[in-house]
C-alpha atoms as a PDB file:
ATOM      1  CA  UNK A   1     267.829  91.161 391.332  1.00  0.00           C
ATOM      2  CA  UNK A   2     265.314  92.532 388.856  1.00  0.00           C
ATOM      3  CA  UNK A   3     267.601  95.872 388.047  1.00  0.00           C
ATOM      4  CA  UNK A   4     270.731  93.147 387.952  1.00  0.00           C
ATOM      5  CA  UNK A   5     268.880  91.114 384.933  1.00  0.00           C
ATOM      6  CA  UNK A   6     267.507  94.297 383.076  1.00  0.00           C
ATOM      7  CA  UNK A   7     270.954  96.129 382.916  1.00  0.00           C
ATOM      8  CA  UNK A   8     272.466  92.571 381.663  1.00  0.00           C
ATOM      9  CA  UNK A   9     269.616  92.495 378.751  1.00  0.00           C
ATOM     10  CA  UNK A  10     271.002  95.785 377.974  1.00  0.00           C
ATOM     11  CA  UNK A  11     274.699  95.012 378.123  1.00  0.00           C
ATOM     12  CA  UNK A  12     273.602  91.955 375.953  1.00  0.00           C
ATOM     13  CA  UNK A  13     271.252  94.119 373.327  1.00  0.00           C
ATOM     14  CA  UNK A  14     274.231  96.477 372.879  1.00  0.00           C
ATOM     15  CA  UNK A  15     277.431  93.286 372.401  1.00  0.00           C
ATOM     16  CA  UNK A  16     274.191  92.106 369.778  1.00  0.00           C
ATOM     17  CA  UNK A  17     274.218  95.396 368.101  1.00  0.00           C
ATOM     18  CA  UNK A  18     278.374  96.150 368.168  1.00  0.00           C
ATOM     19  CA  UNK A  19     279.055  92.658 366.602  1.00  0.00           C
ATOM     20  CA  UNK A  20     276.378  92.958 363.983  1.00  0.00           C
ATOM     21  CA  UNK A  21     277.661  96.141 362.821  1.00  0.00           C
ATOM     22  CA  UNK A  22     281.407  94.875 363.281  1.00  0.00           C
ATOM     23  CA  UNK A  23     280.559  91.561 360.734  1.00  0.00           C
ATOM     24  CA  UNK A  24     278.521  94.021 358.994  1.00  0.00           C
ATOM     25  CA  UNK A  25     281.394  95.998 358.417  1.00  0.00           C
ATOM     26  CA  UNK A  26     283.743  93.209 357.771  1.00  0.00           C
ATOM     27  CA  UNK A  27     281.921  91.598 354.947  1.00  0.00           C
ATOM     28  CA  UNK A  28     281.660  95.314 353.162  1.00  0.00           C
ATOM     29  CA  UNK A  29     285.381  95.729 353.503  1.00  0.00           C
ATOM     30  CA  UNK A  30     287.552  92.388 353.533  1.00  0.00           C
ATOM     31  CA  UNK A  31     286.568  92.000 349.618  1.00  0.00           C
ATOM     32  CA  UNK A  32     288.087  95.526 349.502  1.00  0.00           C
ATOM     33  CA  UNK A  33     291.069  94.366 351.406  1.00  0.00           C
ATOM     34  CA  UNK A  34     291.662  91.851 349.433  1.00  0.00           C
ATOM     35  CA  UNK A  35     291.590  93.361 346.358  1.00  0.00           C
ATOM     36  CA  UNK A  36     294.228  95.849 347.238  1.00  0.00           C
ATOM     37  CA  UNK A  37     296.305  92.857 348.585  1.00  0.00           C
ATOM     38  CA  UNK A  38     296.594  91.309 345.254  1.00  0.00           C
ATOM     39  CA  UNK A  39     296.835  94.078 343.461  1.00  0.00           C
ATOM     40  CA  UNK A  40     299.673  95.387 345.724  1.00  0.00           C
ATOM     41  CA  UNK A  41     301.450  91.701 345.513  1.00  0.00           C
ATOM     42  CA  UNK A  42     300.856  91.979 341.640  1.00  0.00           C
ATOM     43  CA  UNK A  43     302.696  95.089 340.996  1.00  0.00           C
ATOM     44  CA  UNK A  44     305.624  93.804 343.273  1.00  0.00           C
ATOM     45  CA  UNK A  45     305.867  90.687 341.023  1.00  0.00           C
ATOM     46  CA  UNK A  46     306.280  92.803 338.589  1.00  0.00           C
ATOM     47  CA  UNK A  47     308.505  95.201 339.992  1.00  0.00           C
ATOM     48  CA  UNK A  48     310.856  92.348 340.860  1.00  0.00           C
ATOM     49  CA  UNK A  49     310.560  90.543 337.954  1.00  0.00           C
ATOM     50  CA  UNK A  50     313.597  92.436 335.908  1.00  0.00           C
ATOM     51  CA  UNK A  51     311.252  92.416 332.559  1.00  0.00           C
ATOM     52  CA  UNK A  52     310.975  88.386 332.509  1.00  0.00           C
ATOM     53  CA  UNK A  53     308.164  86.497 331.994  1.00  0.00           C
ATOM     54  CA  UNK A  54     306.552  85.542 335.475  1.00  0.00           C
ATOM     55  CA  UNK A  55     305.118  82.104 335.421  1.00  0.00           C
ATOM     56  CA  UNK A  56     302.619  80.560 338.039  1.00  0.00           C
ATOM     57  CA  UNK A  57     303.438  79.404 341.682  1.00  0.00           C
ATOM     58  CA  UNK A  58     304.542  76.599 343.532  1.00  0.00           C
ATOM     59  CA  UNK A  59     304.114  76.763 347.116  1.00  0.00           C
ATOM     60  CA  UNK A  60     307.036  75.645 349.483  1.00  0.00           C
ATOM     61  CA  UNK A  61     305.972  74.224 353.110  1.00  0.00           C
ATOM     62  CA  UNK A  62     309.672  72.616 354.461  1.00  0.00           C
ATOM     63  CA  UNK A  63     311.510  76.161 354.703  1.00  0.00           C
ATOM     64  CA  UNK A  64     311.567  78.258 357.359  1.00  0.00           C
ATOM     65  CA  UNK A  65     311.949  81.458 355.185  1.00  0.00           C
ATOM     66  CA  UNK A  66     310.957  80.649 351.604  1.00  0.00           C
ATOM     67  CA  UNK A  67     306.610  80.269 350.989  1.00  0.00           C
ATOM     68  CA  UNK A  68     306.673  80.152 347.146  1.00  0.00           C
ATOM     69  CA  UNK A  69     308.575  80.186 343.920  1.00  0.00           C
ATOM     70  CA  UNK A  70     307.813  81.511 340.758  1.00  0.00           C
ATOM     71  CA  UNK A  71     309.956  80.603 337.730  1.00  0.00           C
ATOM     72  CA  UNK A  72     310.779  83.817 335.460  1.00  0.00           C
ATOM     73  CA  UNK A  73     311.756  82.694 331.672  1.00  0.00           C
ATOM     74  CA  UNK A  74     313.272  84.618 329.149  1.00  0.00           C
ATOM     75  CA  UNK A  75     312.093  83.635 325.887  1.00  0.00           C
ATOM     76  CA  UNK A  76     310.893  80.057 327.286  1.00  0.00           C
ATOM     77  CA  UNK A  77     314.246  79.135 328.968  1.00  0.00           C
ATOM     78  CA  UNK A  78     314.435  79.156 332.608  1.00  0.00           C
ATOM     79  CA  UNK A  79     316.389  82.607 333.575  1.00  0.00           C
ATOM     80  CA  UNK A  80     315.517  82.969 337.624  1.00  0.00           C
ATOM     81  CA  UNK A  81     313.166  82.883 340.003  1.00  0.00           C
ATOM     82  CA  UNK A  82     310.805  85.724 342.032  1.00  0.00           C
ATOM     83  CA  UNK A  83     310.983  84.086 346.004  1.00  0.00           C
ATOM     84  CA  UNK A  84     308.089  84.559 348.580  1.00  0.00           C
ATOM     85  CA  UNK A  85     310.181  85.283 351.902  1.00  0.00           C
ATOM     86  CA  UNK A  86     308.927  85.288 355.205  1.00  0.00           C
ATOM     87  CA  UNK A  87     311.107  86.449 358.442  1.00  0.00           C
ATOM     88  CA  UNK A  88     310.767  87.962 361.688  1.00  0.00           C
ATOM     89  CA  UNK A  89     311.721  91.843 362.372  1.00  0.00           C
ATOM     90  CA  UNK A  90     311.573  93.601 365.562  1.00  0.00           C
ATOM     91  CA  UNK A  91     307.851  94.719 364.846  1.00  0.00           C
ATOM     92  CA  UNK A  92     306.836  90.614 364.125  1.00  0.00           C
ATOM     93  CA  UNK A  93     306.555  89.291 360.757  1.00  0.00           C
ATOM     94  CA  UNK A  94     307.401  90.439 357.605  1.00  0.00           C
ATOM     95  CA  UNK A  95     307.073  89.515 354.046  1.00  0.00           C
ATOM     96  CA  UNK A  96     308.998  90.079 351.233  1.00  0.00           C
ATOM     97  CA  UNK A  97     309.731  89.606 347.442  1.00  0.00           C
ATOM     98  CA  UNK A  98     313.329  88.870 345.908  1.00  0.00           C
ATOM     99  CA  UNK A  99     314.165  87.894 342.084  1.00  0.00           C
ATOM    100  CA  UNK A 100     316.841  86.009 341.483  1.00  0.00           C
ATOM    101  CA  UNK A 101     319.278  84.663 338.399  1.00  0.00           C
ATOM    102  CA  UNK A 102     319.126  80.665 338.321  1.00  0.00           C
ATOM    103  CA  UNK A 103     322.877  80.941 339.815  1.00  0.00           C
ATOM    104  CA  UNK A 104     321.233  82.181 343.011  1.00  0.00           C
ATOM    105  CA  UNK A 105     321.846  86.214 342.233  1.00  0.00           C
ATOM    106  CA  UNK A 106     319.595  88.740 343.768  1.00  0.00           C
ATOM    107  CA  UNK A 107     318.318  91.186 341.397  1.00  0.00           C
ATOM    108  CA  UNK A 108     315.583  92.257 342.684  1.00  0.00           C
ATOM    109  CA  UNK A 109     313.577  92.498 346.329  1.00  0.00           C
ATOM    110  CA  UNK A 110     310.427  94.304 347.832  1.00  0.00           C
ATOM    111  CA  UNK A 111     309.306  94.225 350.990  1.00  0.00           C
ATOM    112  CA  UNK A 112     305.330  93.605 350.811  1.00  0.00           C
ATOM    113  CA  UNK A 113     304.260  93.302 354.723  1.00  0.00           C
ATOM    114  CA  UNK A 114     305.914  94.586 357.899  1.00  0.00           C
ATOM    115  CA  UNK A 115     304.956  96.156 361.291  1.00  0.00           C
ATOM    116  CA  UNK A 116     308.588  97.687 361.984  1.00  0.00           C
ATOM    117  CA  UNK A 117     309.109 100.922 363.689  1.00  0.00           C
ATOM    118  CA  UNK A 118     308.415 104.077 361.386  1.00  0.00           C
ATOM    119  CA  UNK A 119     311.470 105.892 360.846  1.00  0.00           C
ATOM    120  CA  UNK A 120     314.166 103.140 361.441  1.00  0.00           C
ATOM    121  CA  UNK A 121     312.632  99.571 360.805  1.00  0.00           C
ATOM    122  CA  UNK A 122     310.149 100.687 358.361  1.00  0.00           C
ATOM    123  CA  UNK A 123     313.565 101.992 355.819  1.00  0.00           C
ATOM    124  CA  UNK A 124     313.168  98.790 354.785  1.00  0.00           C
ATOM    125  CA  UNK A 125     310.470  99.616 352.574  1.00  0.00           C
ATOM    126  CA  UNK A 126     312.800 101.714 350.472  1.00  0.00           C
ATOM    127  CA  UNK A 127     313.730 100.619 347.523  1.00  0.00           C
ATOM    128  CA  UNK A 128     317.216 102.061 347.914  1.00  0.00           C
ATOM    129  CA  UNK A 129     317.399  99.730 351.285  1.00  0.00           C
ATOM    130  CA  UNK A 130     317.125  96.883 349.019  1.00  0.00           C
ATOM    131  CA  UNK A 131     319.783  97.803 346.944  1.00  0.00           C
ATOM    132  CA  UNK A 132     322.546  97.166 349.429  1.00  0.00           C
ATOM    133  CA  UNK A 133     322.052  93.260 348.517  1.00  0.00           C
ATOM    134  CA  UNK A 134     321.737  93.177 344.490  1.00  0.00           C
ATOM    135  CA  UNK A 135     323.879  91.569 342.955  1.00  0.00           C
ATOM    136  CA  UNK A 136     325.142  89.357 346.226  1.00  0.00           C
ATOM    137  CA  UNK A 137     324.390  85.875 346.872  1.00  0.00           C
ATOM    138  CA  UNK A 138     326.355  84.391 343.822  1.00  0.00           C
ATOM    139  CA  UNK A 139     330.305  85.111 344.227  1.00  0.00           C
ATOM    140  CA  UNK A 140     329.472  87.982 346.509  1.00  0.00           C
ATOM    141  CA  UNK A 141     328.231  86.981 349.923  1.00  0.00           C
ATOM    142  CA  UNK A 142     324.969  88.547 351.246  1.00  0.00           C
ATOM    143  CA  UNK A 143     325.785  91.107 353.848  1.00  0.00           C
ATOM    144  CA  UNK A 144     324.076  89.662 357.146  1.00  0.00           C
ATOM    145  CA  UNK A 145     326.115  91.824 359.457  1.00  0.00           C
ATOM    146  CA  UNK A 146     326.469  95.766 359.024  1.00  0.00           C
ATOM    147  CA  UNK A 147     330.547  94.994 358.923  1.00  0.00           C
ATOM    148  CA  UNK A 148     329.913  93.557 355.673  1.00  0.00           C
ATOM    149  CA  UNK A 149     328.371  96.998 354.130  1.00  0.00           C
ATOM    150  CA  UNK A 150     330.298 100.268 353.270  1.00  0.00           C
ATOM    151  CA  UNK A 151     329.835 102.799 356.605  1.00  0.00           C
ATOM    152  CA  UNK A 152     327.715 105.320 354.411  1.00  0.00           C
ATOM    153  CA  UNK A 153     325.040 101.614 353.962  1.00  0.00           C
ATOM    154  CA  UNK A 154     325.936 100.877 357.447  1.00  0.00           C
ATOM    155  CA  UNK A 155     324.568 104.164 358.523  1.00  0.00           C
ATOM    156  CA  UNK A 156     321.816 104.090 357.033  1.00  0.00           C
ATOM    157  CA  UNK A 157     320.653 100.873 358.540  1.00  0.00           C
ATOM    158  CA  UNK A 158     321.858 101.973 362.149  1.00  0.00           C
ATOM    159  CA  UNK A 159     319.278 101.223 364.613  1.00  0.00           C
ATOM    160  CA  UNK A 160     317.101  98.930 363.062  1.00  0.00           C
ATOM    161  CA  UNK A 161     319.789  96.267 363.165  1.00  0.00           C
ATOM    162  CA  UNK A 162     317.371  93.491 363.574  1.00  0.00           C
ATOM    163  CA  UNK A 163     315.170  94.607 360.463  1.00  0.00           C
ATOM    164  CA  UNK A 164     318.810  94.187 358.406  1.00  0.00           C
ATOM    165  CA  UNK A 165     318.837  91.283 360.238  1.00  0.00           C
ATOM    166  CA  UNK A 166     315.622  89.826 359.437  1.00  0.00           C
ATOM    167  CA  UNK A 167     315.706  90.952 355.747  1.00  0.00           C
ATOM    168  CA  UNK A 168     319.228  89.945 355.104  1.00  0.00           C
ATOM    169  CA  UNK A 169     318.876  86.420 356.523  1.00  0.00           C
ATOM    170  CA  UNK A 170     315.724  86.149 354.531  1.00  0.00           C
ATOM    171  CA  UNK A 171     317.403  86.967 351.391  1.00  0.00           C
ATOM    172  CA  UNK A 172     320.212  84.746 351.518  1.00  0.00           C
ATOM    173  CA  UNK A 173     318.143  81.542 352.368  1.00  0.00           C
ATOM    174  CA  UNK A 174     316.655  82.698 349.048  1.00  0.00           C
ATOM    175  CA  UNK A 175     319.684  82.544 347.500  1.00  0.00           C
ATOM    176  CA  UNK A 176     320.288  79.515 349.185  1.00  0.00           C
ATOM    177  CA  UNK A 177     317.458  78.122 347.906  1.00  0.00           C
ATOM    178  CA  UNK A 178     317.374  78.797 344.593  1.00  0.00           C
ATOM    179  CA  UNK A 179     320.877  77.484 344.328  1.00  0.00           C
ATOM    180  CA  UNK A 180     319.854  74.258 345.529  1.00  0.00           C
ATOM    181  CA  UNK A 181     317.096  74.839 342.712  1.00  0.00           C
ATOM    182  CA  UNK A 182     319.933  74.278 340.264  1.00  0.00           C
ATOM    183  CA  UNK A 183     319.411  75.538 336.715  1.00  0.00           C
ATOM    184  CA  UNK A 184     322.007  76.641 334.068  1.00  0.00           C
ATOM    185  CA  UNK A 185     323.934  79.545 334.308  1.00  0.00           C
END
């Protein structure tokens, strides 16, 4: 009984030690984190932004795939808006940036956050990935099924059809939403 209680003091001393050092650990490097998070979410603001002015943030809570707007102006009149986008890939969720015209236009996207399968899923991080939807979501449709790209874009999404999925959905229900936005043309 004796040997039963000493070895569970030890098991205990060493779970003390682990999550000290684990918070310890934590609290050096989630500042750090954090940081680089912004930082990396600043520069996509940016990227996205198509040289407009990016104004402050309004959080959205009643859509599924839309988190935030921010309105871009071109010399103080409303031109479009950057869109925080939210959807689910095959690797889980993903989040992404999209600028669009006032008319509901994509110009620009970046994917910020993903767990999708290097290689296939994780293309999606290219910037020439993104490209396959500028300039829809006006008078062009976004492409939500590979039928609706050229076969050379169709290619180069096969096998990760439910990462073109997830991002293509997501960027029309920006579109969407942006139109409902209204603003002038």
């Amino acid at each position: 009984m004796t040997k039963n209680i000493k070895y569970g003091l030890i098991l205990l001393s060493i779970c003390a030690v682990s999550a000290f050092a684990l918070a310890l650990t934590n609290s050096i490097t989630a500042p750090v984190i954090q940081h680089y998070e912004f930082e990396q979410r600043q520069l996509a603001l940016t990227a996205v932004s198509n040289g407009y002015a990016i104004g402050s943030e309004k959080p959205v809570e009643a859509d599924p795939y839309v988190t935030y707007t921010i309105d871009l102006t071109d010399d103080g009149q409303l031109a479009g808006y950057i869109v925080g986008l939210k959807s689910a890939g095959y690797g889980g969720q993903m989040t992404l940036v999209a600028s669009y015209k006032v008319s509901g236009e994509m110009m620009f996207a970046q994917l910020l956050t993903h767990s999708e399968t290097p290689g296939l899923g994780a293309k999606a991080a290219e910037t020439s990935y993104m490209e396959k939807f500028q300039g829809t979501g006006d008078d062009t449709p976004v492409p939500t099924d590979k039928t609706m790209l050229t076969d050379a874009e169709a290619q180069a999404v096969s096998g990760a059809s439910i990462t073109f999925g997830a991002v293509s959905r997501a960027i029309e229900a920006g579109s969407t939403y942006v139109k409902n936005l209204g603003g002038v043309k």
